[in-house]
PDB file of N, CA and C in Angstrom:
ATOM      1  N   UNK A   1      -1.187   7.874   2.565  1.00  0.00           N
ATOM      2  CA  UNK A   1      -2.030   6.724   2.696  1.00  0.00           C
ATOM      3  C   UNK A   1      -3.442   7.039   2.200  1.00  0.00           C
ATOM      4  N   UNK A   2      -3.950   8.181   2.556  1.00  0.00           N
ATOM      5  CA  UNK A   2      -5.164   8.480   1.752  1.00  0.00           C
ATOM      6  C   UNK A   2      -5.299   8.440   0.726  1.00  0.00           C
ATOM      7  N   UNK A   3      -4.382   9.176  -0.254  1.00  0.00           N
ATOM      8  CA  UNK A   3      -4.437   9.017  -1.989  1.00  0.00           C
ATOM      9  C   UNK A   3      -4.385   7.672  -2.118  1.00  0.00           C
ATOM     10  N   UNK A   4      -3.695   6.881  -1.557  1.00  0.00           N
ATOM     11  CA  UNK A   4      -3.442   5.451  -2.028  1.00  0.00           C
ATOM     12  C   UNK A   4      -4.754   4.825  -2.020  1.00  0.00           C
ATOM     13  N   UNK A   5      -5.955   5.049  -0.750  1.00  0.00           N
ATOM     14  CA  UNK A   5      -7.191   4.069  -0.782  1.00  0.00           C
ATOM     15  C   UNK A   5      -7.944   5.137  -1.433  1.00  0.00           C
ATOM     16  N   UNK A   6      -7.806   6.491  -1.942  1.00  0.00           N
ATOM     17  CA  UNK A   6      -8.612   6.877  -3.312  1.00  0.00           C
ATOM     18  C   UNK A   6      -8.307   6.312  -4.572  1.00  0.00           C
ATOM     19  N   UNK A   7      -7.035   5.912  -4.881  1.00  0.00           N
ATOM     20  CA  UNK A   7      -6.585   5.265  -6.453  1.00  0.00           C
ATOM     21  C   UNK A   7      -6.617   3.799  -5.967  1.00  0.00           C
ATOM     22  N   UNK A   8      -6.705   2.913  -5.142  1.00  0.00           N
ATOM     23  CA  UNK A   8      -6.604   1.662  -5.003  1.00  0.00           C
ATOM     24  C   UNK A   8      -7.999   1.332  -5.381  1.00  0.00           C
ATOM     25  N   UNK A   9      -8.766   1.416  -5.123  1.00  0.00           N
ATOM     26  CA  UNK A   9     -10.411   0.789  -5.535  1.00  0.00           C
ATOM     27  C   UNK A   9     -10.678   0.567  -7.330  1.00  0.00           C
ATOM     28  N   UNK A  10     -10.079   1.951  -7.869  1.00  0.00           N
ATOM     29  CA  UNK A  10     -10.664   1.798  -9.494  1.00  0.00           C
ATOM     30  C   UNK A  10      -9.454   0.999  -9.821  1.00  0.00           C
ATOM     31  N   UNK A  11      -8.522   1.472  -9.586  1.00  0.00           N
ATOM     32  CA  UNK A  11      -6.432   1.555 -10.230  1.00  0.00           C
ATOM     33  C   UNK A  11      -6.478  -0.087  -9.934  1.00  0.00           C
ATOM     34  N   UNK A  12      -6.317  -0.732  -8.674  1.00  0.00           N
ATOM     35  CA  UNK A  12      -6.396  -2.213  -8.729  1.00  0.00           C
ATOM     36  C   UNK A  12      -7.939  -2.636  -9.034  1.00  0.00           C
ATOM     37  N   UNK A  13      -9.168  -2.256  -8.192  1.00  0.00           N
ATOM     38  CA  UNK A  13     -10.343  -3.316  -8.692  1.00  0.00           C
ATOM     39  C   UNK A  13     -10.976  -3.631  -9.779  1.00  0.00           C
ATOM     40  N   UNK A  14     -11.366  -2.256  -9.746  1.00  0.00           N
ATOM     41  CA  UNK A  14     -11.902  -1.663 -11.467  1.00  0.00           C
ATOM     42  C   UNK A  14     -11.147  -2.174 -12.798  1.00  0.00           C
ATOM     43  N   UNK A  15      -9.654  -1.798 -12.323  1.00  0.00           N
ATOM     44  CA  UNK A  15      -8.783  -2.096 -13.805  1.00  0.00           C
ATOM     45  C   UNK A  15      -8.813  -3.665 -14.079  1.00  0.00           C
ATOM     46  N   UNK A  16      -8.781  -4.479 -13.002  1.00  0.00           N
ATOM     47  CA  UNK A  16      -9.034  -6.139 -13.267  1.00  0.00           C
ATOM     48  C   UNK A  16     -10.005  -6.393 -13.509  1.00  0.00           C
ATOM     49  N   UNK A  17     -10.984  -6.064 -12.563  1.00  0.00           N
ATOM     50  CA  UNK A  17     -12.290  -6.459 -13.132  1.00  0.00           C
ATOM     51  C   UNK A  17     -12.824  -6.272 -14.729  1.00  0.00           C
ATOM     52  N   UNK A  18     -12.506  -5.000 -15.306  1.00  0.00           N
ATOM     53  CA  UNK A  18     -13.088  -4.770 -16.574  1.00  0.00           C
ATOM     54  C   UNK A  18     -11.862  -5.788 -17.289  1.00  0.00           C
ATOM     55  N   UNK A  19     -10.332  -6.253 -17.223  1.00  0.00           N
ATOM     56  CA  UNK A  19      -9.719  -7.238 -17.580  1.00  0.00           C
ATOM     57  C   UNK A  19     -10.368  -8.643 -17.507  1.00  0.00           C
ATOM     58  N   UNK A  20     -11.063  -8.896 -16.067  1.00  0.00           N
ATOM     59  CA  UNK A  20     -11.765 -10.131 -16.401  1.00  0.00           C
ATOM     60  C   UNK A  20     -12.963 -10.413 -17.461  1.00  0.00           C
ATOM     61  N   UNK A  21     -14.053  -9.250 -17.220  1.00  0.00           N
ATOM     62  CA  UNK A  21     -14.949  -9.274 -17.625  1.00  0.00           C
ATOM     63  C   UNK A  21     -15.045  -9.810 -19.673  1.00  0.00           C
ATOM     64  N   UNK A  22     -13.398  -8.469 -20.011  1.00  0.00           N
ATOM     65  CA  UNK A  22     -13.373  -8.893 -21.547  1.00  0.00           C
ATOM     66  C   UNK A  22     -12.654 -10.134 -21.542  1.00  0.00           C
ATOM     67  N   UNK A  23     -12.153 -10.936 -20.455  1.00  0.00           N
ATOM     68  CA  UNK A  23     -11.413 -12.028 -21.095  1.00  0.00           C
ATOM     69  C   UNK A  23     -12.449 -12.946 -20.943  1.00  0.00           C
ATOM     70  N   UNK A  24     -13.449 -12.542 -19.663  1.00  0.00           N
ATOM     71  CA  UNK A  24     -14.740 -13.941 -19.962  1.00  0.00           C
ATOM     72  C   UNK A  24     -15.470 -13.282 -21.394  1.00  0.00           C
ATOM     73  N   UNK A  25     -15.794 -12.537 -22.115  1.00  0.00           N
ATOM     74  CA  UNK A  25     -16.516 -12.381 -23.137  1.00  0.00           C
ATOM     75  C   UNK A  25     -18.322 -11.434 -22.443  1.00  0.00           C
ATOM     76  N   UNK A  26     -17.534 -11.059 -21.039  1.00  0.00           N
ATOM     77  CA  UNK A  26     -19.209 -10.750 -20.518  1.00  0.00           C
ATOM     78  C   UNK A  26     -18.914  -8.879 -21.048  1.00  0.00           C
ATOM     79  N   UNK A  27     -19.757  -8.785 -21.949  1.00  0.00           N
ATOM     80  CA  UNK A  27     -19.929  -7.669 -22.656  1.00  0.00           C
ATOM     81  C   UNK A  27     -20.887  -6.445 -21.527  1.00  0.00           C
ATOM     82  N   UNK A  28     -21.819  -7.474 -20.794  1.00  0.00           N
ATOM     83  CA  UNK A  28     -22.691  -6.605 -20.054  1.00  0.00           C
ATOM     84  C   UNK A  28     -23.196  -7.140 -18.325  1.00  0.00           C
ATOM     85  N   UNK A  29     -22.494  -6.493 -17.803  1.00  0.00           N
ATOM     86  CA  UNK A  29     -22.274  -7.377 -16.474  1.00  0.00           C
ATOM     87  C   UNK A  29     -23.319  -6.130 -15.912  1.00  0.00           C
ATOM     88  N   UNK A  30     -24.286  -6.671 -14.387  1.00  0.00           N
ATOM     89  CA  UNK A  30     -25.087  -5.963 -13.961  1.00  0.00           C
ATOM     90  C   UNK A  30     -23.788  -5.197 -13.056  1.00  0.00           C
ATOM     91  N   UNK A  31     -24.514  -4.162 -12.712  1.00  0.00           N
ATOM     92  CA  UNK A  31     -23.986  -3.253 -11.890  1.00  0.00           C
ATOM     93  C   UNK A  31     -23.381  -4.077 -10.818  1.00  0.00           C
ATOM     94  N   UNK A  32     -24.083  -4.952 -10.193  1.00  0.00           N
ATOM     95  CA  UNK A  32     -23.939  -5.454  -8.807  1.00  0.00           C
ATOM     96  C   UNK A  32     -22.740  -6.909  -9.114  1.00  0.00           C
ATOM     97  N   UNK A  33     -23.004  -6.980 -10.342  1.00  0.00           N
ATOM     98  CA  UNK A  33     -21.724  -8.389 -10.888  1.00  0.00           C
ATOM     99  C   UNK A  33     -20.397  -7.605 -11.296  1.00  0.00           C
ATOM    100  N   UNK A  34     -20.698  -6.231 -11.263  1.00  0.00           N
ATOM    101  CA  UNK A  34     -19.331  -5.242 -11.525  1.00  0.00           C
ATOM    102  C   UNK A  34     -18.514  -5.096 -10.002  1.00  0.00           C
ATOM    103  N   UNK A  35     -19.187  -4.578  -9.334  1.00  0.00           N
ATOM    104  CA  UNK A  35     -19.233  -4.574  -7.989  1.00  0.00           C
ATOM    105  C   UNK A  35     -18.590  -5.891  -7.183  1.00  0.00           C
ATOM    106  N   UNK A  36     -19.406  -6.777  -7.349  1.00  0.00           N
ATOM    107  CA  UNK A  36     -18.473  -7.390  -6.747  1.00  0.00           C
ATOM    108  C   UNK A  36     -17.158  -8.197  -7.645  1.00  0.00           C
ATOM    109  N   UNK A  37     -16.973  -8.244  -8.425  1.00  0.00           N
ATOM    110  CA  UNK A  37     -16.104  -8.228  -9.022  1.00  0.00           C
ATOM    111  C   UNK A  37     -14.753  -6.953  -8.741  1.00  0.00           C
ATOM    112  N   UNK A  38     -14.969  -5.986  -8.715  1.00  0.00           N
ATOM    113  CA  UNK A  38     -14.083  -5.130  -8.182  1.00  0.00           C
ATOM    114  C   UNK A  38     -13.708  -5.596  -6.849  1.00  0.00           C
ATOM    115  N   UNK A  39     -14.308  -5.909  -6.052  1.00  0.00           N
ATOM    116  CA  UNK A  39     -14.286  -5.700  -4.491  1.00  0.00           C
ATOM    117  C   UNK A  39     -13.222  -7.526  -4.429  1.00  0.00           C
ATOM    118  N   UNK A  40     -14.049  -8.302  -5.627  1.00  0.00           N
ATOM    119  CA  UNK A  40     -12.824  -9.669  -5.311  1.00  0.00           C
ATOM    120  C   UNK A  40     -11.415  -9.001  -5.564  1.00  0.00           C
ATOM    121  N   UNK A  41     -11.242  -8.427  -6.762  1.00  0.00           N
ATOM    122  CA  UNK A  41      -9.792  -8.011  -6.462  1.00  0.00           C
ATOM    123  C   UNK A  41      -8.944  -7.234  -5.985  1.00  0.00           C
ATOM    124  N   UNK A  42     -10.484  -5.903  -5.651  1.00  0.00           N
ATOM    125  CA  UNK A  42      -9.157  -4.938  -4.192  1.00  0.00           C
ATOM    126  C   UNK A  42      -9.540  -6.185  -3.358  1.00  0.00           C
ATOM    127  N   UNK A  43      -9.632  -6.683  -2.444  1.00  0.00           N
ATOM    128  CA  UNK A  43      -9.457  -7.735  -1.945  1.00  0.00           C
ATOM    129  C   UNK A  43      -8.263  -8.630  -1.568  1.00  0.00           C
ATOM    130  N   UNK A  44      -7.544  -8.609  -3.295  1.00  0.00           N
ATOM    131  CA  UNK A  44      -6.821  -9.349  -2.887  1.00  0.00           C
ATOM    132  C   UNK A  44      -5.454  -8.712  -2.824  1.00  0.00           C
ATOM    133  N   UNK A  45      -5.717  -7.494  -1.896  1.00  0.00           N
ATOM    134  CA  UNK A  45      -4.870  -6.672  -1.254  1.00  0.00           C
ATOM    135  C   UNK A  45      -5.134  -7.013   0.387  1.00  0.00           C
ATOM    136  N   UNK A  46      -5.092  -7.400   0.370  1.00  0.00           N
ATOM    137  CA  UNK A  46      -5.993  -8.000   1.971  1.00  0.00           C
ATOM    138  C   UNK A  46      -4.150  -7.951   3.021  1.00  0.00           C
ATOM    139  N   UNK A  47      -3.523  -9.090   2.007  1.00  0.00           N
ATOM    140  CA  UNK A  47      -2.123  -9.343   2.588  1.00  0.00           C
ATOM    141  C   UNK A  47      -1.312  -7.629   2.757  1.00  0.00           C
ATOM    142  N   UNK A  48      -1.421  -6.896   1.837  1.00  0.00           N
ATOM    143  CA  UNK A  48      -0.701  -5.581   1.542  1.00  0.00           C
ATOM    144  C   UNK A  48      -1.362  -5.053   3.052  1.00  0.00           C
ATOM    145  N   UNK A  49      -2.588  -4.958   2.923  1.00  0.00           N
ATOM    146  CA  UNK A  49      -3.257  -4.281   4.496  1.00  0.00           C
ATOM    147  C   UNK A  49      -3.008  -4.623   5.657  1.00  0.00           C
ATOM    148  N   UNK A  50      -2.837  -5.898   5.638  1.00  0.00           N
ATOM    149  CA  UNK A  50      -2.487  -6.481   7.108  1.00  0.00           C
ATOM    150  C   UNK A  50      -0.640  -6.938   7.185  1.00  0.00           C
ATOM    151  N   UNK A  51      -0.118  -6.477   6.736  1.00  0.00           N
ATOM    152  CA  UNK A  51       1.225  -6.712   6.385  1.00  0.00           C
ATOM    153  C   UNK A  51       2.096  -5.661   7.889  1.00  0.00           C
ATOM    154  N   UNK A  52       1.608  -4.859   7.982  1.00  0.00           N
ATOM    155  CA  UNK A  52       2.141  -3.818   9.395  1.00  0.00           C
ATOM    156  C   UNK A  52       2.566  -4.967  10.977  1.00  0.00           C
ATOM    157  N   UNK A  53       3.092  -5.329  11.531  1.00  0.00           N
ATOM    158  CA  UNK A  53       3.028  -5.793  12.353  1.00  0.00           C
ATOM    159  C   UNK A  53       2.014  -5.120  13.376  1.00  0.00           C
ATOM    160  N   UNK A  54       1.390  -5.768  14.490  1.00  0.00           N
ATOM    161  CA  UNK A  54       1.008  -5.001  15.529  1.00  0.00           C
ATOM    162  C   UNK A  54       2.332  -4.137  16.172  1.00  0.00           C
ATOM    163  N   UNK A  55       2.183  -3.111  16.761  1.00  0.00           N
ATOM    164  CA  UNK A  55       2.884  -2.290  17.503  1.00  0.00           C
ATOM    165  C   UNK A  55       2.334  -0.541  18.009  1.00  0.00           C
ATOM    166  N   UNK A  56       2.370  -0.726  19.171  1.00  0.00           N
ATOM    167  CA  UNK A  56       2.128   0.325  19.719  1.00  0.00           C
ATOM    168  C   UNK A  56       2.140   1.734  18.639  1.00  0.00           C
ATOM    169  N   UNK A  57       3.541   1.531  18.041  1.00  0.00           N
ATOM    170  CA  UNK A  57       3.658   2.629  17.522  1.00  0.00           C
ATOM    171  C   UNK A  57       2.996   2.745  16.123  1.00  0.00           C
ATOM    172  N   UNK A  58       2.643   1.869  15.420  1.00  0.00           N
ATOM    173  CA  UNK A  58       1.884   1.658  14.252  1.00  0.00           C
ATOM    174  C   UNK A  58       0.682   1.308  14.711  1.00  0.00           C
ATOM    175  N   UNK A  59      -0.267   1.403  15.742  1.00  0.00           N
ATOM    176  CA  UNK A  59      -1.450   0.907  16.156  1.00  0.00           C
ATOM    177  C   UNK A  59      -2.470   2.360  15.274  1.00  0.00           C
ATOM    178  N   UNK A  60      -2.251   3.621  15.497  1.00  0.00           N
ATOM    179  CA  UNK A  60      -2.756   4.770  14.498  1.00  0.00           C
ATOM    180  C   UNK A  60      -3.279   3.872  13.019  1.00  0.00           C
ATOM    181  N   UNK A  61      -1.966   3.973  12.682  1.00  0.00           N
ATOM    182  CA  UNK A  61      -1.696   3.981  10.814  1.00  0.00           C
ATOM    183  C   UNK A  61      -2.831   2.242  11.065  1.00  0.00           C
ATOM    184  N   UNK A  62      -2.643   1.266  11.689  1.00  0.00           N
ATOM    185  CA  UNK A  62      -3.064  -0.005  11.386  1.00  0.00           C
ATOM    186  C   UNK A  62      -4.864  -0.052  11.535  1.00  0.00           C
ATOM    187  N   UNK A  63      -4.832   1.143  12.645  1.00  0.00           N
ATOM    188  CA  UNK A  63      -6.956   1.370  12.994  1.00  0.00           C
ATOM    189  C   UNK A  63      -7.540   2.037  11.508  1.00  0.00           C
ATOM    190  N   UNK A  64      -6.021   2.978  10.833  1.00  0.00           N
ATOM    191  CA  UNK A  64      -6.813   3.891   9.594  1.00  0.00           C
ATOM    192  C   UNK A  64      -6.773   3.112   8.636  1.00  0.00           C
ATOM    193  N   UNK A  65      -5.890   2.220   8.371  1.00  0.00           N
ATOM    194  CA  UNK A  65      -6.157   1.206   7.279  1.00  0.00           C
ATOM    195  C   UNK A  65      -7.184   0.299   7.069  1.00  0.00           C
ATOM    196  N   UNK A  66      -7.762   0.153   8.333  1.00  0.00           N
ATOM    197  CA  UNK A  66      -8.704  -1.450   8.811  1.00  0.00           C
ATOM    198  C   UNK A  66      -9.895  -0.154   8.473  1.00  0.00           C
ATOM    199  N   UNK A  67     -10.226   1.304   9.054  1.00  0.00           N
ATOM    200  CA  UNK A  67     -11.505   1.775   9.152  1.00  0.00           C
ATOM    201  C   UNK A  67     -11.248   2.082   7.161  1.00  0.00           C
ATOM    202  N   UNK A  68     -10.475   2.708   6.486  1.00  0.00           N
ATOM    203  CA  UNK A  68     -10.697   2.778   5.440  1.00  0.00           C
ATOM    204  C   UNK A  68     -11.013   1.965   4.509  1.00  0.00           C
ATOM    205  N   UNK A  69     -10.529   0.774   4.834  1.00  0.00           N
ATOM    206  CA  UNK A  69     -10.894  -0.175   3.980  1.00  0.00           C
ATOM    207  C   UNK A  69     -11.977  -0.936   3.941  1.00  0.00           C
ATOM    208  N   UNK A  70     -12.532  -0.817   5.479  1.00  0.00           N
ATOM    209  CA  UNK A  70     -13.992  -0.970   5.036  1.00  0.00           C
ATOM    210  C   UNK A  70     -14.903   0.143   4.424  1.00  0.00           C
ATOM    211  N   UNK A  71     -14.516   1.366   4.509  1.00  0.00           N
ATOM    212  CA  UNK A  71     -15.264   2.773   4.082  1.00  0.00           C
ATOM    213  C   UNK A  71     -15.617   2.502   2.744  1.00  0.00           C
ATOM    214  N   UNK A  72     -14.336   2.036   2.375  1.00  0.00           N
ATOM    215  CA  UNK A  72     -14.364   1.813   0.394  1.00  0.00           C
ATOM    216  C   UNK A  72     -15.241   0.915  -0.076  1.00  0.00           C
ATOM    217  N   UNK A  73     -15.111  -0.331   0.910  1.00  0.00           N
ATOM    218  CA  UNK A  73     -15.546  -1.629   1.071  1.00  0.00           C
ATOM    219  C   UNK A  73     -17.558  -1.261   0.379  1.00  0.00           C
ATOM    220  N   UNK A  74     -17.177  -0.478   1.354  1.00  0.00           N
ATOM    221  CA  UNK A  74     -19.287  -0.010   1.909  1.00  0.00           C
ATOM    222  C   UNK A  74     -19.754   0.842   0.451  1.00  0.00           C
ATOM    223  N   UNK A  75     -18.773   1.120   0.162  1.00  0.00           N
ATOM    224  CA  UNK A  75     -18.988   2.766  -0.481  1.00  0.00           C
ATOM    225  C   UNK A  75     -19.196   1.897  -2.128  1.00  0.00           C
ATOM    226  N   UNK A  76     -18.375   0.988  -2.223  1.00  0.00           N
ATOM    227  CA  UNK A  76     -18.592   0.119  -3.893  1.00  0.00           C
ATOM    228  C   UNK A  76     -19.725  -0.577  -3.771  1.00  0.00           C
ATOM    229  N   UNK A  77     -19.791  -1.209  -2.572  1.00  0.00           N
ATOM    230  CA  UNK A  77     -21.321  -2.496  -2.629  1.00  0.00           C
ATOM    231  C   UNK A  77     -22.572  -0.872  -2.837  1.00  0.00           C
ATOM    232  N   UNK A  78     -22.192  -0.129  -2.275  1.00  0.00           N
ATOM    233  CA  UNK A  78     -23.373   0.902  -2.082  1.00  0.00           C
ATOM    234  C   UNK A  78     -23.321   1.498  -3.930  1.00  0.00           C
ATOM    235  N   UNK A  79     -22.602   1.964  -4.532  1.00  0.00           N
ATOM    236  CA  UNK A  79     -22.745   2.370  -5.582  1.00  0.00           C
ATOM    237  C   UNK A  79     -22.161   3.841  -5.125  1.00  0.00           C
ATOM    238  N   UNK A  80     -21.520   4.259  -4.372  1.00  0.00           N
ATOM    239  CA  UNK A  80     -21.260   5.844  -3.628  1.00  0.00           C
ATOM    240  C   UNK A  80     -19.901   6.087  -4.272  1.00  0.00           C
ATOM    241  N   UNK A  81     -18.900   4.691  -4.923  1.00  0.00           N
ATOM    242  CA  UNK A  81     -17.591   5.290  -5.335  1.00  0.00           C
ATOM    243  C   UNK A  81     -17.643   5.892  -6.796  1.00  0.00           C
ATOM    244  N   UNK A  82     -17.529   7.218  -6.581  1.00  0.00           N
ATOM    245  CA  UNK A  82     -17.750   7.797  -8.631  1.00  0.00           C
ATOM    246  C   UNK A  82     -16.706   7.055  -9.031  1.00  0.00           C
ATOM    247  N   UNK A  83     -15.478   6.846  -9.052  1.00  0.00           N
ATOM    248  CA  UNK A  83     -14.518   6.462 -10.385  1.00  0.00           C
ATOM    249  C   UNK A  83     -14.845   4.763 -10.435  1.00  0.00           C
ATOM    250  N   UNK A  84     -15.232   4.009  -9.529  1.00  0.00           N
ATOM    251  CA  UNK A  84     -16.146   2.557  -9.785  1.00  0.00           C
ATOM    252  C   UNK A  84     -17.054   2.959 -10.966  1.00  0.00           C
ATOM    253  N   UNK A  85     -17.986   3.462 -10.490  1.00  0.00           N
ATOM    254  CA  UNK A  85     -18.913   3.856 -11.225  1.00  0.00           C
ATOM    255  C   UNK A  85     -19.127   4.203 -12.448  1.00  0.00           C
ATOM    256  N   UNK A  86     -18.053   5.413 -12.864  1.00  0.00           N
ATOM    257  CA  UNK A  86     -17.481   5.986 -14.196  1.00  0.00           C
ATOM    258  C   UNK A  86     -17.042   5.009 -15.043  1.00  0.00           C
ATOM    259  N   UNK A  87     -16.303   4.308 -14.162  1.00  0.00           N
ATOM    260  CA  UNK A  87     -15.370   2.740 -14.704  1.00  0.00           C
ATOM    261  C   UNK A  87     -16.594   2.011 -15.634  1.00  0.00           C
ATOM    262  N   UNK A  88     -17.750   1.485 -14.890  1.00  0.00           N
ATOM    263  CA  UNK A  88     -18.680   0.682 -14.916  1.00  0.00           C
ATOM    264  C   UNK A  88     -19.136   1.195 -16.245  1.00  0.00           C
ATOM    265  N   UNK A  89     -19.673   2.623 -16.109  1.00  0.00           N
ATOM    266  CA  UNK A  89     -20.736   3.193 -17.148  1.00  0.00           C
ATOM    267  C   UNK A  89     -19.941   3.064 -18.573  1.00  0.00           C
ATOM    268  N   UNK A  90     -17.998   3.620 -18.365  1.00  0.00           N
ATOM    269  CA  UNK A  90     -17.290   3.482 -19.481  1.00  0.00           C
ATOM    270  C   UNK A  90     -17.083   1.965 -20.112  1.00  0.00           C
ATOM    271  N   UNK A  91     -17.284   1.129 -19.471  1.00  0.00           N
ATOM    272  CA  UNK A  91     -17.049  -0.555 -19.742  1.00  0.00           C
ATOM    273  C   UNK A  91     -18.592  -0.859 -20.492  1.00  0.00           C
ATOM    274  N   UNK A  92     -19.518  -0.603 -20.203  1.00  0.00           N
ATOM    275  CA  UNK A  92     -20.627  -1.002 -20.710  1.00  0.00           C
ATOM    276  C   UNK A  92     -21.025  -0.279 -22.162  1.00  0.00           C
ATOM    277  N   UNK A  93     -20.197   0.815 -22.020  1.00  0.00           N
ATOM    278  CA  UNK A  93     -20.220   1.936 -23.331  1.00  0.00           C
ATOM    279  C   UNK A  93     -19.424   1.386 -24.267  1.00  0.00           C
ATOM    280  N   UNK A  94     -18.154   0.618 -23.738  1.00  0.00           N
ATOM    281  CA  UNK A  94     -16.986   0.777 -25.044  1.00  0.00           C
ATOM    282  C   UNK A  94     -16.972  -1.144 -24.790  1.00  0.00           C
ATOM    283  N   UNK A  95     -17.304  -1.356 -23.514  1.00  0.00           N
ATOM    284  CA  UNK A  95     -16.453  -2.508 -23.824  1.00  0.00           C
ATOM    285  C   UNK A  95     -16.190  -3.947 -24.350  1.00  0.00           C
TER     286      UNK A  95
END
């Protein structure tokens, strides 16, 4: 589950977002219009996250999903995720 919310932020947000960005024609999006743009489409993993039923025995795995996903959450609006970031700097370079 950890590797998954390290590759889920760039692998789903990043990879759509820089998909939206060239299909709107926005060549140069601010940092903070990258940003949230990533964060709309990890986002729309929302259903994938909350998909666990409640249960005693999944109550662990369901607190680490809810605290990680805001960690990531914090960590993109903040500018703290490098492969966001890398993403960003490589999109504005090539894209």
């Amino acid at each position: 589950m950890e590797r998954a919310f390290d590759l889920l932020p760039h692998v789903v947000g990043a990879s759509w977002a820089v998909i939206w960005f060239r299909l709107n024609g926005v060549k140069n999006p601010s940092r903070d219009e990258f940003h949230d743009k990533v964060l709309e489409y990890f986002n729309l993993l929302n259903p994938l996250f909350d998909s666990f039923e409640s249960s005693s025995v999944l109550e662990d795995m369901i607190n680490y999903i809810k605290l990680r996903k805001n960690h990531e959450i914090k960590r993109i609006k903040e500018g703290k995720n490098d492969e966001i970031e890398k993403r960003f700097e490589r999109y504005i370079d090539y894209g």
